[in-house]
N, C-alpha and C. Protein backbone atom coordinates (compact mmCIF):
# COMPACT_ATOMS: atom_id res chain seq x y z
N UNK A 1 -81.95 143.88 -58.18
CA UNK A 1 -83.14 143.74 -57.37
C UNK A 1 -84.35 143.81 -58.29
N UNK A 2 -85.24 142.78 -58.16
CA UNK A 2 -86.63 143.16 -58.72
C UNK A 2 -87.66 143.67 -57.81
N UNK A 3 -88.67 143.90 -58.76
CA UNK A 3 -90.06 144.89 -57.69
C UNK A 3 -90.90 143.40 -58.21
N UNK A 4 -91.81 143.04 -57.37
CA UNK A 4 -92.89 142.02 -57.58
C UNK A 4 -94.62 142.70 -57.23
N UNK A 5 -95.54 142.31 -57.84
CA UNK A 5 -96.48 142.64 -57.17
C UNK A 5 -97.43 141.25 -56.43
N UNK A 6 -97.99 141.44 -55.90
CA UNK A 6 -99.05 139.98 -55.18
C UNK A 6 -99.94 140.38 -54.71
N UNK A 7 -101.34 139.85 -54.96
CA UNK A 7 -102.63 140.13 -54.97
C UNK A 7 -102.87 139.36 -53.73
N UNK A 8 -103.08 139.23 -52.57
CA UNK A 8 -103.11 138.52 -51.18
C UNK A 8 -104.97 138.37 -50.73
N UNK A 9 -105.41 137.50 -50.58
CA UNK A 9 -106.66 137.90 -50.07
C UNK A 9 -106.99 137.01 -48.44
N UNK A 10 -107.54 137.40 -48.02
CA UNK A 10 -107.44 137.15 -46.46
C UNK A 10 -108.90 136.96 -45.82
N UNK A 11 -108.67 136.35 -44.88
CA UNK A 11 -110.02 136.62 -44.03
C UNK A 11 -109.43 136.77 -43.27
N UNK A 12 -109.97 138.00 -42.53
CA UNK A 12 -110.11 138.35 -40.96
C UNK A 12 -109.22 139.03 -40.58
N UNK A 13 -108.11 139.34 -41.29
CA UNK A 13 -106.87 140.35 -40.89
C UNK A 13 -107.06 141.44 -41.57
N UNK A 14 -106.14 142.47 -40.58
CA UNK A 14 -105.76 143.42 -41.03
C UNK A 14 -104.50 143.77 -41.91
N UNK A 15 -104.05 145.31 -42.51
CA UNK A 15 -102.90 145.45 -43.05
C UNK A 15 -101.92 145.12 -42.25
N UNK A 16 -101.88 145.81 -41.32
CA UNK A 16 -100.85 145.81 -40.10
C UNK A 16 -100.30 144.17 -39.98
N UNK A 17 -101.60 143.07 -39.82
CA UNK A 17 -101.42 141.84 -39.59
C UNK A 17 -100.61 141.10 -40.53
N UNK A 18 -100.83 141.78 -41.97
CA UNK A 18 -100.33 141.11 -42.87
C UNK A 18 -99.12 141.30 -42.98
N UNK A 19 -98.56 142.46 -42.75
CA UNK A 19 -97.48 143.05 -43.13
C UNK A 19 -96.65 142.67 -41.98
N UNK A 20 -97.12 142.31 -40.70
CA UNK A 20 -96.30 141.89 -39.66
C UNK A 20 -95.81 139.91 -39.98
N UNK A 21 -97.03 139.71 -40.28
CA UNK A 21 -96.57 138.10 -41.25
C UNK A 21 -95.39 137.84 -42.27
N UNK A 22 -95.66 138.65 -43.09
CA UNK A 22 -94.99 138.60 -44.03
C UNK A 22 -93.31 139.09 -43.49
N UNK A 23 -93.42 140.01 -42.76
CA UNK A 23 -92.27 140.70 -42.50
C UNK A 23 -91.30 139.28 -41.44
N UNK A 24 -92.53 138.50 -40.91
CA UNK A 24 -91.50 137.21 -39.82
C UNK A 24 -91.35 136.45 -40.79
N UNK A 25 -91.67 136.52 -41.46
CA UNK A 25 -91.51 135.37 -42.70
C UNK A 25 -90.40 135.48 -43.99
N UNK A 26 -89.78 136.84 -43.63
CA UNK A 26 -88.40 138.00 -43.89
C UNK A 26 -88.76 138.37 -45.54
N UNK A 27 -90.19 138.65 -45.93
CA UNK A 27 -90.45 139.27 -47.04
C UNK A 27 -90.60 140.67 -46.66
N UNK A 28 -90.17 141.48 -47.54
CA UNK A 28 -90.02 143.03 -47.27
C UNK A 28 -90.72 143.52 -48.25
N UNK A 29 -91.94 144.27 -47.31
CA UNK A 29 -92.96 145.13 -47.90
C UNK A 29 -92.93 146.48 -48.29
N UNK A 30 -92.86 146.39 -49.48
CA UNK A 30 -93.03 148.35 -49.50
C UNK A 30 -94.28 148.90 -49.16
N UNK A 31 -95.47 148.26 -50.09
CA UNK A 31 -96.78 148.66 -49.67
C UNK A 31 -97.75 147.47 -49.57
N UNK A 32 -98.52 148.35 -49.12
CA UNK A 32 -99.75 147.41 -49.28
C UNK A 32 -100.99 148.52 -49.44
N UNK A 33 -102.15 147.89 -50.03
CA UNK A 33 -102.97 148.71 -50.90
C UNK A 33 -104.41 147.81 -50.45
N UNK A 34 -105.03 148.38 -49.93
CA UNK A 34 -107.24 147.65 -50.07
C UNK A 34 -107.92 147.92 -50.76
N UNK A 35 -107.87 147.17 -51.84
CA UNK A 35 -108.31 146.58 -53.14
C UNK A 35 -109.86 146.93 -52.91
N UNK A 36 -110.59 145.88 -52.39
CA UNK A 36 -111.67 145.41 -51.95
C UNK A 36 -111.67 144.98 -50.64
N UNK A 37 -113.55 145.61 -50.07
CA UNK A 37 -113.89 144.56 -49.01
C UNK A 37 -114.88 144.80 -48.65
N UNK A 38 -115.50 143.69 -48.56
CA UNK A 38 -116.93 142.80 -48.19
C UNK A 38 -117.18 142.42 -47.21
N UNK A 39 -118.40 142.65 -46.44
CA UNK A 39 -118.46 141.51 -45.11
C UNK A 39 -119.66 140.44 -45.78
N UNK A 40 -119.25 139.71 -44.96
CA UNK A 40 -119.87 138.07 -45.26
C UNK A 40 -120.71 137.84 -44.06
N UNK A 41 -121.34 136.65 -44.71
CA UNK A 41 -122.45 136.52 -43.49
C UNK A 41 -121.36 135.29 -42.29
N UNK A 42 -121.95 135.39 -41.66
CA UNK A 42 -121.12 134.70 -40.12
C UNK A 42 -122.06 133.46 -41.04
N UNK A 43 -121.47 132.42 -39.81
CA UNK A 43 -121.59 131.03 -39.86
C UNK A 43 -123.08 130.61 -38.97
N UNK A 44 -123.40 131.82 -37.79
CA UNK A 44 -124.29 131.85 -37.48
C UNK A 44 -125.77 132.37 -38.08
N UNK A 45 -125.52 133.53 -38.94
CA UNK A 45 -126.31 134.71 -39.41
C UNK A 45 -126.80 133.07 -40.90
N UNK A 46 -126.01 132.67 -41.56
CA UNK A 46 -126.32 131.70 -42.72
C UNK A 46 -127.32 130.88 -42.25
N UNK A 47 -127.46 130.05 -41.18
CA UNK A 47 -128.18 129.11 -40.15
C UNK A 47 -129.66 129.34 -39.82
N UNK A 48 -129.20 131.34 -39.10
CA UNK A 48 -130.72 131.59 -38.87
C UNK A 48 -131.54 131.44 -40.32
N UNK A 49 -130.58 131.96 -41.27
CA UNK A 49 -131.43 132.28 -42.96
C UNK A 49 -131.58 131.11 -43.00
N UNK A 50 -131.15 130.30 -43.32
CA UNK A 50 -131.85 128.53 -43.73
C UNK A 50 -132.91 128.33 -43.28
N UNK A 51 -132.76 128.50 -41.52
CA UNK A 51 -133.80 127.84 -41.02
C UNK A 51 -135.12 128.73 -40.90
N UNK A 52 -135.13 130.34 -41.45
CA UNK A 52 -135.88 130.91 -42.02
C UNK A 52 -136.78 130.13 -43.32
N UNK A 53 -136.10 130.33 -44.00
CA UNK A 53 -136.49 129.11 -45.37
C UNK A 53 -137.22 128.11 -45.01
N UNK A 54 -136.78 127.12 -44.52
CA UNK A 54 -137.44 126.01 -44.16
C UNK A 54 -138.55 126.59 -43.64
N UNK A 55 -138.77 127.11 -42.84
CA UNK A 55 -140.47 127.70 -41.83
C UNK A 55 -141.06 127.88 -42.77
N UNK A 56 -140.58 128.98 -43.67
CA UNK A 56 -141.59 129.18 -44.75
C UNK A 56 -142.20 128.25 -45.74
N UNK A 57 -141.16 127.77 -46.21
CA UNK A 57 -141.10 126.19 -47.06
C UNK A 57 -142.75 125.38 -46.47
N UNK A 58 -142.38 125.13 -44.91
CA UNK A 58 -143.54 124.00 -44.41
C UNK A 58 -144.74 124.81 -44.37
N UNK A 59 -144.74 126.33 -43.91
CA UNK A 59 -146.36 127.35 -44.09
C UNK A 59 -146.68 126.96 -45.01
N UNK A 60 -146.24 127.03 -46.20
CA UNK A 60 -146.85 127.14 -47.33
C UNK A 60 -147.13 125.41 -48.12
């Protein structure tokens, strides 16, 4: 038997989620570990900022 390691990065799930994936997918997890994490701007929150920009852009 070997041990492997894999660096996984995700949006939007949890451990639980991952480990339930992986596990239907018949990979067997010993651990899992949170490295890092960041929140990002939404798809909406980017939009208002642009169109912030621009207003200012034409004031000036």
């Amino acid at each position: 038997m070997t041990h492997a390691n894999f660096l996984v990065k995700v949006t939007d799930a949890t451990i639980p989620q991952v480990r339930k994936a992986l596990k239907g997918a018949g990979i067997e997890v010993r651990s899992i570990i949170l490295v890092h994490k960041e929140e990002t701007e939404t798809e909406e929150v980017h939009e208002e900022i642009q169109d912030e920009k621009k207003d200012e852009a034409k004031e000036q």
